[in-house]
C-alpha atoms as a PDB file:
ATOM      1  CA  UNK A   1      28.576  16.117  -0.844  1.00  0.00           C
ATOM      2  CA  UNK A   2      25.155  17.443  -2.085  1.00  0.00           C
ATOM      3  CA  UNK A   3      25.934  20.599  -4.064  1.00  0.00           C
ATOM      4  CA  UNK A   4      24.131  23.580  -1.966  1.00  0.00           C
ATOM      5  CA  UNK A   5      21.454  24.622  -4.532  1.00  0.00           C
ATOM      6  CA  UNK A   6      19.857  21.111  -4.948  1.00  0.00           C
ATOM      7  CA  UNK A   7      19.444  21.661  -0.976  1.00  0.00           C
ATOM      8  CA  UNK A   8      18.269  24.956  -1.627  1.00  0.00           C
ATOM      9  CA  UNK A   9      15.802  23.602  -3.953  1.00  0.00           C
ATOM     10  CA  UNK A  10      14.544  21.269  -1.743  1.00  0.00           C
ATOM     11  CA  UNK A  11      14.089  23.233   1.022  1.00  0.00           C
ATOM     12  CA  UNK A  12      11.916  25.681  -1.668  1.00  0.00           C
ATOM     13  CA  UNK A  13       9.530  22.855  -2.751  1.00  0.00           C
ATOM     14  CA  UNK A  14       9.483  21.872   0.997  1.00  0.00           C
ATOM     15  CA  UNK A  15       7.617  24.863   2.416  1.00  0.00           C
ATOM     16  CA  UNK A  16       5.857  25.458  -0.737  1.00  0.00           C
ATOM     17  CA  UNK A  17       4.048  21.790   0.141  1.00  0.00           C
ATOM     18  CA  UNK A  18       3.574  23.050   3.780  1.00  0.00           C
ATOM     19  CA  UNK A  19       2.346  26.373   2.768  1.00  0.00           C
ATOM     20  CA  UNK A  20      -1.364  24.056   2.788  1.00  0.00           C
ATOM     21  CA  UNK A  21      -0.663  24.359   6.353  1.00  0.00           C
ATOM     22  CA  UNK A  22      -1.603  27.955   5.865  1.00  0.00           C
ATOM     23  CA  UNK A  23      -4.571  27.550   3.615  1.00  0.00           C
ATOM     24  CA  UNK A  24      -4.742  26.658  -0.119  1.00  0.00           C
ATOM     25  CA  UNK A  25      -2.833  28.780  -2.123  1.00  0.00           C
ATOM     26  CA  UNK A  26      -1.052  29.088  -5.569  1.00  0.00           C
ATOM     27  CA  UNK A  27       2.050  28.247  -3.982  1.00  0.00           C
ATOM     28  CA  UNK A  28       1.154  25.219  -2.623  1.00  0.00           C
ATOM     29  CA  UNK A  29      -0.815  24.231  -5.928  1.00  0.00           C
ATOM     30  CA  UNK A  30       1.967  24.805  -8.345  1.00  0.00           C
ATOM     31  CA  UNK A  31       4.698  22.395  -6.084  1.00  0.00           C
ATOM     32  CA  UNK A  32       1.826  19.884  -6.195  1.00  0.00           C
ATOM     33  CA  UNK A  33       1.965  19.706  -9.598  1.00  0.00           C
ATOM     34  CA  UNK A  34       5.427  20.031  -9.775  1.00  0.00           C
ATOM     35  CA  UNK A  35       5.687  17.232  -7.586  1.00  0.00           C
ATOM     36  CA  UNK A  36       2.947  14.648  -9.450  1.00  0.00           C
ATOM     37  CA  UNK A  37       5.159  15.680 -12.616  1.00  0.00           C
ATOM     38  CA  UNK A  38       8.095  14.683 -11.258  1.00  0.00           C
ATOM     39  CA  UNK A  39       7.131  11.442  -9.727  1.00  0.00           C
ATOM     40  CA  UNK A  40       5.327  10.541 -12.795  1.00  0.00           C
ATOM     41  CA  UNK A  41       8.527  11.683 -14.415  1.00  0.00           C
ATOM     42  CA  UNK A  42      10.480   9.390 -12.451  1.00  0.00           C
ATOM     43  CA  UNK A  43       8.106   6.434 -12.464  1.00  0.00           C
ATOM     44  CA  UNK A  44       8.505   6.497 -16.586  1.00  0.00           C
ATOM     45  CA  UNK A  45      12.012   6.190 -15.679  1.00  0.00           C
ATOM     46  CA  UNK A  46      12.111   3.398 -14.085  1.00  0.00           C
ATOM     47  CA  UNK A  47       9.845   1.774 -16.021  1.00  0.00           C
ATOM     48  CA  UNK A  48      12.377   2.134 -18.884  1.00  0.00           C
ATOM     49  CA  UNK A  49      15.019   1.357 -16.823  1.00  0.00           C
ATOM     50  CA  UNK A  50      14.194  -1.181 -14.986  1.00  0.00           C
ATOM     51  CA  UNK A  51      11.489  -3.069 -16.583  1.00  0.00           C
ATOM     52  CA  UNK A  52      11.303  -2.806 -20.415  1.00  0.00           C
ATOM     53  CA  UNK A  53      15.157  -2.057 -21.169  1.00  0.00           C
ATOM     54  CA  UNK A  54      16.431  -5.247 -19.344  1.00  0.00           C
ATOM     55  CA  UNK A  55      13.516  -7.512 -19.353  1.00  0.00           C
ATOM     56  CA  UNK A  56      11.867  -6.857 -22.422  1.00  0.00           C
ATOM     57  CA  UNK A  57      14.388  -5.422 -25.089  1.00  0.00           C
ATOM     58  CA  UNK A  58      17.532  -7.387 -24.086  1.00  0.00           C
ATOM     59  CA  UNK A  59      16.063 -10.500 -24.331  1.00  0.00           C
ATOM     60  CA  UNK A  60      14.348  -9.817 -27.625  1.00  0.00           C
ATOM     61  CA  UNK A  61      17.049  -7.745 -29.564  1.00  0.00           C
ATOM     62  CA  UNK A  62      19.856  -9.174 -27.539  1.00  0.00           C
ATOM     63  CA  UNK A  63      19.446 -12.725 -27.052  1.00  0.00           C
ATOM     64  CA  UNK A  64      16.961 -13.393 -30.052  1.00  0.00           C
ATOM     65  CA  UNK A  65      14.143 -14.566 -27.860  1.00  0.00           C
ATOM     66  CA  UNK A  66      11.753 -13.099 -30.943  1.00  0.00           C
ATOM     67  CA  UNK A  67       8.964 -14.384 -28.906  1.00  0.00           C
ATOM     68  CA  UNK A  68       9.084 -11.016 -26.698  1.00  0.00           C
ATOM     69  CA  UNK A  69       7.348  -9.550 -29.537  1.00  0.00           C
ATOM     70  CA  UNK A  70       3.894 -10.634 -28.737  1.00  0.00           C
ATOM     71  CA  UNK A  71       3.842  -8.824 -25.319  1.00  0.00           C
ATOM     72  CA  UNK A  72       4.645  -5.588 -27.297  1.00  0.00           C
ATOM     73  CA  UNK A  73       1.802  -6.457 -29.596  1.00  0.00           C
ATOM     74  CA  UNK A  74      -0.781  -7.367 -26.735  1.00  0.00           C
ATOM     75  CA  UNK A  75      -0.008  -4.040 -25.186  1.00  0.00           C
ATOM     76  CA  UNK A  76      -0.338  -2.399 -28.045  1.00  0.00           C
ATOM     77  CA  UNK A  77      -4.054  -3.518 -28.555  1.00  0.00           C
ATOM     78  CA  UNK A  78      -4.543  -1.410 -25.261  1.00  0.00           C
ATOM     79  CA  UNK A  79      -4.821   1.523 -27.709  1.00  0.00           C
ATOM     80  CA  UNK A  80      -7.418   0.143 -29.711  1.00  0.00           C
ATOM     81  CA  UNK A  81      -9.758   1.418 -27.344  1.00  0.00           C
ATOM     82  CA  UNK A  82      -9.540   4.409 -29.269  1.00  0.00           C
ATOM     83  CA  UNK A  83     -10.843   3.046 -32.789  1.00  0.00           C
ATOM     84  CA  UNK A  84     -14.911   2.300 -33.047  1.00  0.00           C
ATOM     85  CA  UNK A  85     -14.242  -0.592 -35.486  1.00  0.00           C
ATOM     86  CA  UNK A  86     -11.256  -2.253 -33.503  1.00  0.00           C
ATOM     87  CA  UNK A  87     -12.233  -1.367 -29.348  1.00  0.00           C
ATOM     88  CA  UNK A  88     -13.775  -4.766 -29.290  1.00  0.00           C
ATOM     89  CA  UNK A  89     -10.003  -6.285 -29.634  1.00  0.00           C
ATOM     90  CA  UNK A  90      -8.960  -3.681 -26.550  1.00  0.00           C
ATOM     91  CA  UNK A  91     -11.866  -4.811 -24.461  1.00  0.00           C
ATOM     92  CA  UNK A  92     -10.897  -8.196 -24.965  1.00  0.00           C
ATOM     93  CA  UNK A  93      -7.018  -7.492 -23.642  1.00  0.00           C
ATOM     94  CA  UNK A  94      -8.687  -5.522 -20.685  1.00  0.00           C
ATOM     95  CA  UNK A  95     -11.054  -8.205 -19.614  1.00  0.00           C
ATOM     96  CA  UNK A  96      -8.293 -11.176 -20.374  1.00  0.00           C
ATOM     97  CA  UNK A  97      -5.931  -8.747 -17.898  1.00  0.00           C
ATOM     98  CA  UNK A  98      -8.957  -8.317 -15.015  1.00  0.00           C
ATOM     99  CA  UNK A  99      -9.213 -11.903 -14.958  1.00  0.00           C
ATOM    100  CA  UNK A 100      -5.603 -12.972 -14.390  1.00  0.00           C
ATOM    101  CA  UNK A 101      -5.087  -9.880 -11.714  1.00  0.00           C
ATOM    102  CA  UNK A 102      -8.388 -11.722 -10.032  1.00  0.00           C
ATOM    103  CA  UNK A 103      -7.173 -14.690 -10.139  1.00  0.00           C
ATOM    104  CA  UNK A 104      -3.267 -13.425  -8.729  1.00  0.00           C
ATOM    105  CA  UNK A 105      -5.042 -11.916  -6.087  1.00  0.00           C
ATOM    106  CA  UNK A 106      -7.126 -14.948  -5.160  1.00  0.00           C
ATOM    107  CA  UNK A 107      -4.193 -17.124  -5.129  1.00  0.00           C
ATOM    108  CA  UNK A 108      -2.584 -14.312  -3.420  1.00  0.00           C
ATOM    109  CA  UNK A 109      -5.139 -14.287  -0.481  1.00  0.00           C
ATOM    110  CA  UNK A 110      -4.951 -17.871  -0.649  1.00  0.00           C
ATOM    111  CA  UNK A 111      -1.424 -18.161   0.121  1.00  0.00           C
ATOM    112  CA  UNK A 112      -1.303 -15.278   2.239  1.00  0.00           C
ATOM    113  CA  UNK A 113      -3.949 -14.814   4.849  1.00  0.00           C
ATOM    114  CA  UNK A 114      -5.107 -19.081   5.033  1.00  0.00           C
ATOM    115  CA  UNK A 115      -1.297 -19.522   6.721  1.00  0.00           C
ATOM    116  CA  UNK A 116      -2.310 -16.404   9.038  1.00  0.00           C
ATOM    117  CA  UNK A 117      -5.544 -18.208   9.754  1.00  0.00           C
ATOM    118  CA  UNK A 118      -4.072 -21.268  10.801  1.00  0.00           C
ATOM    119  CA  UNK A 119      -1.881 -19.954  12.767  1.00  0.00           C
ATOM    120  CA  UNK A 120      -4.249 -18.090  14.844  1.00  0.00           C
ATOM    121  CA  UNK A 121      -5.370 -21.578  16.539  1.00  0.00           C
ATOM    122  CA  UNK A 122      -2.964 -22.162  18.869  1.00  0.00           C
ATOM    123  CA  UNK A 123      -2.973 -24.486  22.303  1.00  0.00           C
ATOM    124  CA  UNK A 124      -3.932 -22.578  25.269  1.00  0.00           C
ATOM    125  CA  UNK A 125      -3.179 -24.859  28.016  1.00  0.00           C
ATOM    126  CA  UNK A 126       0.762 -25.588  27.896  1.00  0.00           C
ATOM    127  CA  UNK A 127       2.927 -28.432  29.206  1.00  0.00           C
ATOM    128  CA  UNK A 128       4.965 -26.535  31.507  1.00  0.00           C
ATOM    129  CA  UNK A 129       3.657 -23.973  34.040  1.00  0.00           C
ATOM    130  CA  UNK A 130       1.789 -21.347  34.276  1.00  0.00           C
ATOM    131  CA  UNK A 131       0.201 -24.391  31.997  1.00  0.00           C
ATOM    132  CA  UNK A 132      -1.710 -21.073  30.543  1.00  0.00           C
ATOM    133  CA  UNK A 133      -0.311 -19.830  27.142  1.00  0.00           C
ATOM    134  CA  UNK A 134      -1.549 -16.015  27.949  1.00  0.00           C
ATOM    135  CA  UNK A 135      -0.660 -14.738  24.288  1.00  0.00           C
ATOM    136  CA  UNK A 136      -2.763 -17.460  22.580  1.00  0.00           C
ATOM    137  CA  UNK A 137      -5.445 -17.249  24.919  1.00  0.00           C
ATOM    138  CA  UNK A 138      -5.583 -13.637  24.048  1.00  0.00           C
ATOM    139  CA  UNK A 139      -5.453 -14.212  20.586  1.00  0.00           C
ATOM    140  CA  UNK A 140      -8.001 -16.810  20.858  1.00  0.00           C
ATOM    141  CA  UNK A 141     -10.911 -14.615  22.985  1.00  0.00           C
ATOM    142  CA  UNK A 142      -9.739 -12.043  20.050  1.00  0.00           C
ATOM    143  CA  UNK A 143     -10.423 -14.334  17.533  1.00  0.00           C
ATOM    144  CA  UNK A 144     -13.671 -15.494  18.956  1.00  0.00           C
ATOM    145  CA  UNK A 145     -15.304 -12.024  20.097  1.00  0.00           C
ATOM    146  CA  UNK A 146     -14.707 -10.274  16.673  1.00  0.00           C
ATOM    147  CA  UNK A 147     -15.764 -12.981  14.856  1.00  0.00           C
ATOM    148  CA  UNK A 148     -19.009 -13.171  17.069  1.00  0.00           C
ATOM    149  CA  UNK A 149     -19.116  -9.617  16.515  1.00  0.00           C
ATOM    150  CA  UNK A 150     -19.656 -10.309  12.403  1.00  0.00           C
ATOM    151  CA  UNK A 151     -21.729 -12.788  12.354  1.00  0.00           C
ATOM    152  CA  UNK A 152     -24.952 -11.359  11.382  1.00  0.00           C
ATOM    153  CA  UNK A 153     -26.976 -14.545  10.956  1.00  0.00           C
ATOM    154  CA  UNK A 154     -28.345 -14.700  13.990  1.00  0.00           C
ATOM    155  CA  UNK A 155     -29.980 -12.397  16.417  1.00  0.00           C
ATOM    156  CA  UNK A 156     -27.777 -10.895  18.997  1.00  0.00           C
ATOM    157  CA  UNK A 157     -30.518 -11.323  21.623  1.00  0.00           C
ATOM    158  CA  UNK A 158     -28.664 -13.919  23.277  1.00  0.00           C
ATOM    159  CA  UNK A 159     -26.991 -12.512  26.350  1.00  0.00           C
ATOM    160  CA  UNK A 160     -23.507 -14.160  25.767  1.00  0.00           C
ATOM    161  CA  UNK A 161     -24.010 -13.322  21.709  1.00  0.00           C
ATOM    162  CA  UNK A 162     -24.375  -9.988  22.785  1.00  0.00           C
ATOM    163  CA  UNK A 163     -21.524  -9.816  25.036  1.00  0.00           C
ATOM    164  CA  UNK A 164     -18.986 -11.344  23.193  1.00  0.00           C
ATOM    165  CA  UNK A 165     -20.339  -8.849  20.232  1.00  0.00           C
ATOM    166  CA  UNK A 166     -19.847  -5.803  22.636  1.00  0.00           C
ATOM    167  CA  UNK A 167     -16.542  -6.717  23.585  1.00  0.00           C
ATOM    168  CA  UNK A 168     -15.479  -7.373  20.174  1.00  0.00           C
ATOM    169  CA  UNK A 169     -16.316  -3.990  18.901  1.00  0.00           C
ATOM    170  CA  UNK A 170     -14.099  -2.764  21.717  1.00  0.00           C
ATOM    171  CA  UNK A 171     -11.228  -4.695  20.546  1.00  0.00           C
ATOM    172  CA  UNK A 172     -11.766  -3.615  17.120  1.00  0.00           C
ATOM    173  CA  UNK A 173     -12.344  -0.556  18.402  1.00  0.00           C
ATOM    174  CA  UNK A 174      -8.489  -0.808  19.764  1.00  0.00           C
ATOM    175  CA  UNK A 175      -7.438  -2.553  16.865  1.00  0.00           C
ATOM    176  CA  UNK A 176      -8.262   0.741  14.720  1.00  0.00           C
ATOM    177  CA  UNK A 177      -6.701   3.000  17.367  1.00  0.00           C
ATOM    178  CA  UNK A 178      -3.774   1.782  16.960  1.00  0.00           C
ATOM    179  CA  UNK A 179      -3.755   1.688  13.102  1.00  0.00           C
ATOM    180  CA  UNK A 180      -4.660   5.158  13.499  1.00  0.00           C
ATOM    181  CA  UNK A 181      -1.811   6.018  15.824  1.00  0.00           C
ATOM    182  CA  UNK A 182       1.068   4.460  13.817  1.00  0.00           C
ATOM    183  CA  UNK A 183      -0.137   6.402  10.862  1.00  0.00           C
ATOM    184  CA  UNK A 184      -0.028   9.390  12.701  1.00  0.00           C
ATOM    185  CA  UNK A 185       3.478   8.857  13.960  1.00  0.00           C
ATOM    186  CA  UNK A 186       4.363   8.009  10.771  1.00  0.00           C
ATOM    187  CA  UNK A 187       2.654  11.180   9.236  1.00  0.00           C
ATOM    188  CA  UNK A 188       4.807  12.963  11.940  1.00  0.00           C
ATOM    189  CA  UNK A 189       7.688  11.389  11.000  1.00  0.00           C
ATOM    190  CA  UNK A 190       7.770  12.796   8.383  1.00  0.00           C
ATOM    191  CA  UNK A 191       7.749  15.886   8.961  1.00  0.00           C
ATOM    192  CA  UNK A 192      10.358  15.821  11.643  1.00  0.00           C
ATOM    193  CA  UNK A 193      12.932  14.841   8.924  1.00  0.00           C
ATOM    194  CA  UNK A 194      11.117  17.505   6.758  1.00  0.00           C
ATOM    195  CA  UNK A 195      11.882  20.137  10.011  1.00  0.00           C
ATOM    196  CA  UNK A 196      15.463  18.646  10.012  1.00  0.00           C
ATOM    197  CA  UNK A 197      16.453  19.353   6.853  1.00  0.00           C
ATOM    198  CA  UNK A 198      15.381  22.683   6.774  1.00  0.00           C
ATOM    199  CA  UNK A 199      17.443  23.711  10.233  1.00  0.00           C
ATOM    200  CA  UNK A 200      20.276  21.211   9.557  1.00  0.00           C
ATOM    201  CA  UNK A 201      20.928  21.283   5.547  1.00  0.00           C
ATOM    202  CA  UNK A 202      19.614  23.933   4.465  1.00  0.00           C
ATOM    203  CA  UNK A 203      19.914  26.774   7.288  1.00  0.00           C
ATOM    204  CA  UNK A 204      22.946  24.749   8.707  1.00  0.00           C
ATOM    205  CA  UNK A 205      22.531  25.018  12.697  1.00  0.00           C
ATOM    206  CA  UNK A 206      24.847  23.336  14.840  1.00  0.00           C
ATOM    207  CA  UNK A 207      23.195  19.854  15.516  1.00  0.00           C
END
C-alpha cells in the first residue's frame, strides 16, 4: 500500500501543475521545474540502468569483450566540441552520427510506410455479393482525392481536377478533426485520472 505522504505529495505537485489553469504563477513555475528535474533525473537513471550498466559495462568488464571500449571513446570525442584545436574530431562524430540516423530513418520509412502503401490498393469489385468492397472503395476515392488534392503540377482548372481537389481537402479536413479529437480526449484523460486521484487517494471519498 502506497504510504500516505507520497500520495500527499502527489496530490501537492498535482494542483501546483494545474494552478496554470489559474494564470502563470510561481507555483506553477517552481513544480515545472521540479518536474523537468525529476524526469531528467529519472531518464539518467535509466540510462544507467538499463542501457550502459548491462549493455555496455557487463560485456566489457564482465565478459572481456574489450572491444566495448571504442564506443566509450567515440562518445567521448562528443566533448571535443569544446577544444578549438580538437572540435574538428567532434564535428566529425556528429556528422558520421547524422548520417547513420538519416539513413535508419530512410530505411525506416522504407520498411514502414511502402507496406502501408501497398496495401492501400485493394480490389473493389469482390467475388461474392454486394460484389462492391465498400471499405476499399472508400479507401480508394480517399486515396485518389487527396492525392489529387497535392498534386501541384498542374492547374486545377479542370473541372474534375478541381473537384476531386475540393473534396480531398474535406477529407483531410476530417482526417485532422479527428486527430484533433483523440488528442483532446486523451488530454482529458488525463486529467480525469488526475481528478481521481485527488477525490479517491488523496481526499479518500467513497467511490
Amino acid at each position: 500500500m502506497t504510504p500516505f505522504y507520497v500520495i500527499a505529495i502527489g496530490a501537492l505537485c498535482t494542483l501546483g501543475i494545474y494552478s496554470i489553469l489559474y494564470r502563470e504563477n510561481p507555483v506553477f513555475r517552481f513544480f515545472e521545474h521540479v518536474f523537468i528535474g525529476v524526469a531528467a533525473g529519472y531518464g539518467f537513471y535509466f540510462i544507467i540502468t538499463n542501457v550502459l550498466h548491462p549493455l555496455w559495462w557487463t560485456p566489457l568488464v564482465r565478459e572481456g569483450k574489450w572491444y566495448w571500449a571504442f564506443p566509450f571513446l567515440i562518445g567521448a570525442m562528443f566533448y571535443l566540441i569544446y577544444s578549438r584545436r580538437l572540435v574538428w574530431m567532434a564535428r566529425l562524430v556528429m556528422v558520421s552520427f547524422m548520417g547513420l540516423f538519416a539513413g535508419s530513418q530512410f530505411k525506416g520509412f522504407i520498411t514502414g510506410y511502402v507496406p502501408w502503401i501497398r496495401s492501400s490498393f485493394q480490389p473493389v469489385l469482390g467475388p461474392k455479393p454486394p460484389y462492391v468492397q465498400f471499405t476499399n472503395l472508400a479507401m480508394f476515392i480517399t486515396l485518389i482525392t487527396v492525392m489529387s488534392y497535392f498534386f501541384f503540377s498542374i492547374s486545377h482548372k479542370n473541372r474534375t481536377v478541381t473537384g476531386s481537389a475540393r473534396v480531398g481537402r474535406w477529407l483531410l479536413m476530417l482526417a485532422f478533426g479527428a486527430i484533433f479529437g483523440s488528442t483532446v480526449m486523451g488530454r482529458m484523460a488525463l486529467f480525469i485520472d488526475r481528478v481521481a486521484f485527488l477525490l479517491f487517494d488523496f481526499l479518500r471519498l467513497p467511490r
